[in-house]
C-alpha atoms as a PDB file:
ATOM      1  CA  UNK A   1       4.479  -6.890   5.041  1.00  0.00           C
ATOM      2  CA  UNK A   2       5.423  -7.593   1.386  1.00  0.00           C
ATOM      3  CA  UNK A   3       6.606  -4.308  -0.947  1.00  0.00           C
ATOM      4  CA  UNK A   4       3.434  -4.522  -2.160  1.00  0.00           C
ATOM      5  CA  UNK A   5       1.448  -3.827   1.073  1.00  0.00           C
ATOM      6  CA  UNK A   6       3.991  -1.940   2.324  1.00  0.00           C
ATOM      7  CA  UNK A   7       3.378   0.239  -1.307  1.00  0.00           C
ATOM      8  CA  UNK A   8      -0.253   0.289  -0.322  1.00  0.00           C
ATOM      9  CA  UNK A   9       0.223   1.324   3.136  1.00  0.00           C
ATOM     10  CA  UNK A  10       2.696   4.200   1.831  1.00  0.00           C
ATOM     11  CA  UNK A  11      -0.398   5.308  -0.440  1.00  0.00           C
ATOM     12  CA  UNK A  12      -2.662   5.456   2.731  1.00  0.00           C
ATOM     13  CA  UNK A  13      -0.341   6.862   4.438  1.00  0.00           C
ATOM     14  CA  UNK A  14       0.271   9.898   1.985  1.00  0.00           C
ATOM     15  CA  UNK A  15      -3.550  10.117   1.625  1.00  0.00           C
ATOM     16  CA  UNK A  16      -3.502  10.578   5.348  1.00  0.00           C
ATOM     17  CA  UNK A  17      -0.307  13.054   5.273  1.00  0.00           C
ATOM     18  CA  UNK A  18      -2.051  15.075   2.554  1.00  0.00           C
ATOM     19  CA  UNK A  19      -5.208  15.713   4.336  1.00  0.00           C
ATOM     20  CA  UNK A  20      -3.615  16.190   7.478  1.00  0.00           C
ATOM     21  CA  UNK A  21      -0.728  18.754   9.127  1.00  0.00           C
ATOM     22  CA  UNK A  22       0.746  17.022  11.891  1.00  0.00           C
ATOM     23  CA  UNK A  23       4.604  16.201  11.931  1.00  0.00           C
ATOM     24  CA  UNK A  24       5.690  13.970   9.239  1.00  0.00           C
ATOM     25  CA  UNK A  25       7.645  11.963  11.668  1.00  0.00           C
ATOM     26  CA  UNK A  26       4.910  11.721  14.070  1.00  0.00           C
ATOM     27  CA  UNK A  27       1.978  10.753  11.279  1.00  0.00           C
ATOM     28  CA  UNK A  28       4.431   8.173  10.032  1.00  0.00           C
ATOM     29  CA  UNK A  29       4.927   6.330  13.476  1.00  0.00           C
ATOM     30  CA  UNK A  30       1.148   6.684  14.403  1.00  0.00           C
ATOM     31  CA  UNK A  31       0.262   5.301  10.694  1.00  0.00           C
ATOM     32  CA  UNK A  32       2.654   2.127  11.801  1.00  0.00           C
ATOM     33  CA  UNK A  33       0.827   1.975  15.215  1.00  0.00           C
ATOM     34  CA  UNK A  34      -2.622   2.522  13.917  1.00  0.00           C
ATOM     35  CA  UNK A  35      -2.626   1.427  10.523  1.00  0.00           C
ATOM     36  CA  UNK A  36      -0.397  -1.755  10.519  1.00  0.00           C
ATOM     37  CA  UNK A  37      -0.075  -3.352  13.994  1.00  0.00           C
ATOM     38  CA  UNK A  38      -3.768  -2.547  15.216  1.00  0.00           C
ATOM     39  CA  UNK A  39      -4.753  -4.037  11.539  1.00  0.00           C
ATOM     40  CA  UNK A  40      -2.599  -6.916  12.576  1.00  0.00           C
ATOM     41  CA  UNK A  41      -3.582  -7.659  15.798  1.00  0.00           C
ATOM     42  CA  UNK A  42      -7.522  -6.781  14.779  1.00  0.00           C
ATOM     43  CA  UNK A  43      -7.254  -9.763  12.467  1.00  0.00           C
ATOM     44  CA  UNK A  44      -5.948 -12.503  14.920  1.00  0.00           C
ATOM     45  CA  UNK A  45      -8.468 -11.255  17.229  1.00  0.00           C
ATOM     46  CA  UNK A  46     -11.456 -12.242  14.698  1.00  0.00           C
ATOM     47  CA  UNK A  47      -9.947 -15.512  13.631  1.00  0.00           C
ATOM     48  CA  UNK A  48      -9.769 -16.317  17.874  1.00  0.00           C
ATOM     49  CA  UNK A  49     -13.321 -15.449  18.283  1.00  0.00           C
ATOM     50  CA  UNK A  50     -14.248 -17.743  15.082  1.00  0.00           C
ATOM     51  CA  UNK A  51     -11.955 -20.567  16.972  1.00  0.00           C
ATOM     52  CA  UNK A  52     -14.010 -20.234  20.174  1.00  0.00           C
ATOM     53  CA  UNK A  53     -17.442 -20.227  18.394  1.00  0.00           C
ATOM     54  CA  UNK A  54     -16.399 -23.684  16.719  1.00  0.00           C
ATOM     55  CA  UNK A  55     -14.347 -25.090  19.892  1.00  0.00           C
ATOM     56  CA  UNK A  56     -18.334 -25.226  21.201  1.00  0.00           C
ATOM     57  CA  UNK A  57     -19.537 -27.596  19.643  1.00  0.00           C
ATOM     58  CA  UNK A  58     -16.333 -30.324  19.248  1.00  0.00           C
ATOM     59  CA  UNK A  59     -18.527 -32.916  18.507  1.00  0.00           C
ATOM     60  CA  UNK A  60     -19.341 -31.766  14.808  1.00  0.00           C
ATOM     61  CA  UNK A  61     -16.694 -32.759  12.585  1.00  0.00           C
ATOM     62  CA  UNK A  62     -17.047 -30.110  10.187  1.00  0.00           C
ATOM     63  CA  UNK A  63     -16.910 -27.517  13.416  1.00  0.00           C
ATOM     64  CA  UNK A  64     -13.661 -29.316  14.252  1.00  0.00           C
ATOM     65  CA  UNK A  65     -12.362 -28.750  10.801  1.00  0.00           C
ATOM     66  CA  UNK A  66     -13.072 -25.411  10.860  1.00  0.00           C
ATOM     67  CA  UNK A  67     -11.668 -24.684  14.179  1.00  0.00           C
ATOM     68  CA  UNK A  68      -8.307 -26.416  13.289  1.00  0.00           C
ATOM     69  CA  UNK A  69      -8.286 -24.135  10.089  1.00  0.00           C
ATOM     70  CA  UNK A  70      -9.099 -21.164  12.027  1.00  0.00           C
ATOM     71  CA  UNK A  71      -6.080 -22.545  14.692  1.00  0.00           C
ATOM     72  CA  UNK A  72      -4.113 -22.629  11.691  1.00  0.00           C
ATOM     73  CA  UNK A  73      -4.704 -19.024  10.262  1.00  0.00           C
ATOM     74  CA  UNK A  74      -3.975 -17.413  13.392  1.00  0.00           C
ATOM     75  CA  UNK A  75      -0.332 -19.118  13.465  1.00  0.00           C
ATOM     76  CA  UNK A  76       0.061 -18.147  10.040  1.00  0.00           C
ATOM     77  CA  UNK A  77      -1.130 -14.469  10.901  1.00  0.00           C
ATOM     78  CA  UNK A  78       0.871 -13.874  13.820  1.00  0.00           C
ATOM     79  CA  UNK A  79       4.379 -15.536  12.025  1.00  0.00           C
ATOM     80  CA  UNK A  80       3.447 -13.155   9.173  1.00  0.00           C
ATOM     81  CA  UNK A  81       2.684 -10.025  11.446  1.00  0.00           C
ATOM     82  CA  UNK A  82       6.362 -10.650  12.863  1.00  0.00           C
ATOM     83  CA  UNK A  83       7.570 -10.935   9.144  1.00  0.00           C
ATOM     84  CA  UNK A  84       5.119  -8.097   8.706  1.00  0.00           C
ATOM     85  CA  UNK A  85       7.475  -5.787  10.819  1.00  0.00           C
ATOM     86  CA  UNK A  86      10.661  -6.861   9.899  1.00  0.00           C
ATOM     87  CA  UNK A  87      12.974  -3.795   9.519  1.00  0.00           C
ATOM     88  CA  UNK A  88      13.378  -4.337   5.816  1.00  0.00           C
ATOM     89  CA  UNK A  89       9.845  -3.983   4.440  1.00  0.00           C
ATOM     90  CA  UNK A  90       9.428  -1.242   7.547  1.00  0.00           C
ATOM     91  CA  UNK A  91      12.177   0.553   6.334  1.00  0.00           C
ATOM     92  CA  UNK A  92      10.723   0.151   2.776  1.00  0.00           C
ATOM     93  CA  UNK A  93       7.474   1.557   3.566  1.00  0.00           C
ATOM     94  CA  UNK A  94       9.230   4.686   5.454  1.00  0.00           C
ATOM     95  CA  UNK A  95      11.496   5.211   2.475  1.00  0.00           C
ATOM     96  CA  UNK A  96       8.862   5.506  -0.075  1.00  0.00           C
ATOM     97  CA  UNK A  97       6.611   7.837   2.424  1.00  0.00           C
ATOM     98  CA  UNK A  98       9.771   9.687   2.966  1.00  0.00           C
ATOM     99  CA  UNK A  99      10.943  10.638  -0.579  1.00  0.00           C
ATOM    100  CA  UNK A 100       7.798  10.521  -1.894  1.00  0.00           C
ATOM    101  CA  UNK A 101       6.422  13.406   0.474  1.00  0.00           C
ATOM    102  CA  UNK A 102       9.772  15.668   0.250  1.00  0.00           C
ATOM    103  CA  UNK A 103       9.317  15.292  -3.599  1.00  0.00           C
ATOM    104  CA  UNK A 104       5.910  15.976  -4.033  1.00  0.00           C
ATOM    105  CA  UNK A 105       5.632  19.104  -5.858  1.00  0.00           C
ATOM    106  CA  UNK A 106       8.612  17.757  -8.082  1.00  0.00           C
ATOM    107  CA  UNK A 107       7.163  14.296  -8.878  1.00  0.00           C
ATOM    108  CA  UNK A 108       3.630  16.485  -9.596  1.00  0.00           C
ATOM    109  CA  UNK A 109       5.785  18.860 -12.174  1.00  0.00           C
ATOM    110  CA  UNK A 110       7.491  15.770 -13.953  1.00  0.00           C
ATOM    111  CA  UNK A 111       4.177  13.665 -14.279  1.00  0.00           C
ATOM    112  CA  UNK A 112       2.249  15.936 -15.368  1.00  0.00           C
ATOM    113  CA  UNK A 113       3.735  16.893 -18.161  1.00  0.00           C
ATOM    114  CA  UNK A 114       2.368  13.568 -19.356  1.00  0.00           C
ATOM    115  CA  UNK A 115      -1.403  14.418 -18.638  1.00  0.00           C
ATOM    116  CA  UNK A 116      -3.439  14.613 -21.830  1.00  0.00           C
ATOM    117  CA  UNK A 117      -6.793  16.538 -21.078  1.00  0.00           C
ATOM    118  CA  UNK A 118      -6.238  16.245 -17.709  1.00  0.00           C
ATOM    119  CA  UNK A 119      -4.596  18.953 -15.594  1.00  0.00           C
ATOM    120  CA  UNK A 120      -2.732  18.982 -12.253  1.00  0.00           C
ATOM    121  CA  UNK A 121      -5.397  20.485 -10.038  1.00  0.00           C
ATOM    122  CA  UNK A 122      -8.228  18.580 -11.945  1.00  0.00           C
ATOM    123  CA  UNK A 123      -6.667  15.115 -10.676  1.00  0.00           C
ATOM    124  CA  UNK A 124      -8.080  13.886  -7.239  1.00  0.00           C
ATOM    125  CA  UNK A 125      -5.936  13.667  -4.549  1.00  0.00           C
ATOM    126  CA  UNK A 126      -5.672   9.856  -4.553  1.00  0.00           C
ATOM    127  CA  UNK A 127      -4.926   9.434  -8.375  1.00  0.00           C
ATOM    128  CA  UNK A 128      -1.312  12.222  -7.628  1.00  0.00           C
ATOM    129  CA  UNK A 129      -0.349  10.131  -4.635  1.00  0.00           C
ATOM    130  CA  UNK A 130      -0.657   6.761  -6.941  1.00  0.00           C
ATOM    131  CA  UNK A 131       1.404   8.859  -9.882  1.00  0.00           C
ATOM    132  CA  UNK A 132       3.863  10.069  -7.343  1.00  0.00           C
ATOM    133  CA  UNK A 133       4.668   7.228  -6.169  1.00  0.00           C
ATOM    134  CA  UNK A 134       4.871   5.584  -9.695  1.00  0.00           C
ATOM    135  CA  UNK A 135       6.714   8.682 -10.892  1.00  0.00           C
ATOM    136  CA  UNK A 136       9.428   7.969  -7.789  1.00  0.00           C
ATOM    137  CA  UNK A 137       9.691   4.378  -8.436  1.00  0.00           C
ATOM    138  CA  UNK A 138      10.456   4.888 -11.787  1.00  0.00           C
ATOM    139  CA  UNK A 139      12.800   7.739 -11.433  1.00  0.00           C
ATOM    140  CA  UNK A 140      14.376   7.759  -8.053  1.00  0.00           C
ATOM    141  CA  UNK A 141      14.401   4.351  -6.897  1.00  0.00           C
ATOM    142  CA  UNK A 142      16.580   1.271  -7.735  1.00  0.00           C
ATOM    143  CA  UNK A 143      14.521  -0.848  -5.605  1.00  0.00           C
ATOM    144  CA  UNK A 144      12.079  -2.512  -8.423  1.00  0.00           C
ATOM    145  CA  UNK A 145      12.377  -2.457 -12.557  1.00  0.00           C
ATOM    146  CA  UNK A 146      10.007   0.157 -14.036  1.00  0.00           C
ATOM    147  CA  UNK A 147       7.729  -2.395 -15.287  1.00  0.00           C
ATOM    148  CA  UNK A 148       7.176  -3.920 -11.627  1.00  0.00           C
ATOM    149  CA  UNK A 149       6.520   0.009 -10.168  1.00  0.00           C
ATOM    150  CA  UNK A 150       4.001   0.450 -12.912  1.00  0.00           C
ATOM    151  CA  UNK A 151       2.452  -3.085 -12.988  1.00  0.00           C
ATOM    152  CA  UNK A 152       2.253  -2.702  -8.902  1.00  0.00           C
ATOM    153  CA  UNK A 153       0.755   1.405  -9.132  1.00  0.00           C
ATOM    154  CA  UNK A 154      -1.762   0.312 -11.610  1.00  0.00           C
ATOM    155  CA  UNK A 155      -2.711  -3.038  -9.392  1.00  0.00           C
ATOM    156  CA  UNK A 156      -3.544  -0.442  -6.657  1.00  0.00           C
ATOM    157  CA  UNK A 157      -5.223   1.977  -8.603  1.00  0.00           C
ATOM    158  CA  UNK A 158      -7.788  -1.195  -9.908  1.00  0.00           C
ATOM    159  CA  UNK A 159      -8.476  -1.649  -6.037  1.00  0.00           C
ATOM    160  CA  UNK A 160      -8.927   2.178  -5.474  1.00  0.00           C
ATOM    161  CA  UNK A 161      -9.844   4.103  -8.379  1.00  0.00           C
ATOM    162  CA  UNK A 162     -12.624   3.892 -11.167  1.00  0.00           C
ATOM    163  CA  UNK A 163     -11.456   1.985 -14.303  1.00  0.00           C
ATOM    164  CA  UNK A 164     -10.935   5.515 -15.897  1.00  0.00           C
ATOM    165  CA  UNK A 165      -7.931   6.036 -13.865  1.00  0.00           C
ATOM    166  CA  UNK A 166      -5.943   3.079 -14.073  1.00  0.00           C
ATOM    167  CA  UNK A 167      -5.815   3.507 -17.346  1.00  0.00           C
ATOM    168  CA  UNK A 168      -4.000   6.970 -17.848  1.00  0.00           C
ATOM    169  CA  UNK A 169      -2.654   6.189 -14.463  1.00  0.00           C
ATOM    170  CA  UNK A 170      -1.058   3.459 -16.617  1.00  0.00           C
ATOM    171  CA  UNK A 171      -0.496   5.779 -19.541  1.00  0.00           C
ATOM    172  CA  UNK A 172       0.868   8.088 -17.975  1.00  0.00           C
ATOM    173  CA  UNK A 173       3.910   5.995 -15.821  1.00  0.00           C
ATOM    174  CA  UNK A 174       4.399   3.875 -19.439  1.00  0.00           C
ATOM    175  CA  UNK A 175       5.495   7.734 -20.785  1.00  0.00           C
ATOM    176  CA  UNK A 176       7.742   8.453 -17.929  1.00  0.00           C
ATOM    177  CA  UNK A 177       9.301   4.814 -18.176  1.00  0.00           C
ATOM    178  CA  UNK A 178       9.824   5.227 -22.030  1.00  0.00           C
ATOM    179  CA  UNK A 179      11.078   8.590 -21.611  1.00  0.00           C
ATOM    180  CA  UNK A 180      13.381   7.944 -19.104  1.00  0.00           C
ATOM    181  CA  UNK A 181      14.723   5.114 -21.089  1.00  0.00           C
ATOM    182  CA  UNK A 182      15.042   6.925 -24.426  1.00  0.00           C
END
């Protein structure tokens, strides 16, 4: 998993955390199991069924082709579910749940200072976990420059939010980046 699924995952899983009151521990480790190996595996699964619907008819060249590329994209899927779970980008993903969970009510104060007509309990729940984890990024974490925390946040937000959001999502993590710099 690159930082930037393992950043999306973290989002899901903090949606997930947020909604739910199970141990933080145990919601992480299910989220892993659940959420990122049965995704995995779900995948390579497909692309085998494709593979067998195409090794039918071998006679067709174009089903050939097909099947080869399907071949193909399952040994590129499982070599990147095993670079998927390498203990770096694992390790990432639990850091940023982590820190970004224990810090929650702290990353809401400091962001949200930088809310203009917007306040705290007026944000949805999926627009505080993407500032949170912008918020910690930029603040607590050496891992990535600001501009890379914010440019990645906002690239999530255009997948998950209306176009609304992104933009004071954006806004609002520019503030905290030029504040903490001045």
């Amino acid at each position: 998993m690159s930082r930037k699924a393992a950043r999306e995952k973290a989002m899901q899983a903090l949606y997930q955390l947020d909604s739910q009151s199970n141990d933080l521990d145990r919601q992480i480790e299910n989220f892993i199991k659940v959420r990122i190996i049965n995704d995995a595996n779900t995948t390579t699964n497909e692309l085998d069924a494709v593979q067998s619907v195409f090794d039918i008819d071998s006679s067709n060249e174009v089903a050939l082709a097909k099947a080869k590329q399907a071949e193909t994209d399952r040994e590129d899927l499982e070599t990147g579910i095993i670079v998927e779970l390498n203990e770096s980008n694992l390790k990432f993903f639990k850091d940023l749940v982590y820190n970004v969970w224990e810090r929650k009510d702290e990353l809401d104060e400091i962001y949200s200072k930088h809310l203009k007509k917007w306040t705290l309990e007026r944000l949805p729940k999926l627009e505080k976990i993407l500032l949170r984890i912008g918020t910690y990024e930029i603040l607590f974490s050496d891992e990535v420059p600001d501009s890379v925390a914010i440019n990645e946040v906002v690239e999530l937000s255009h997948m998950y939010v209306d176009d609304k959001s992104y933009s004071y999502i954006n806004a609002v993590l520019g503030k905290i980046s030029d504040s903490k710099n001045s």
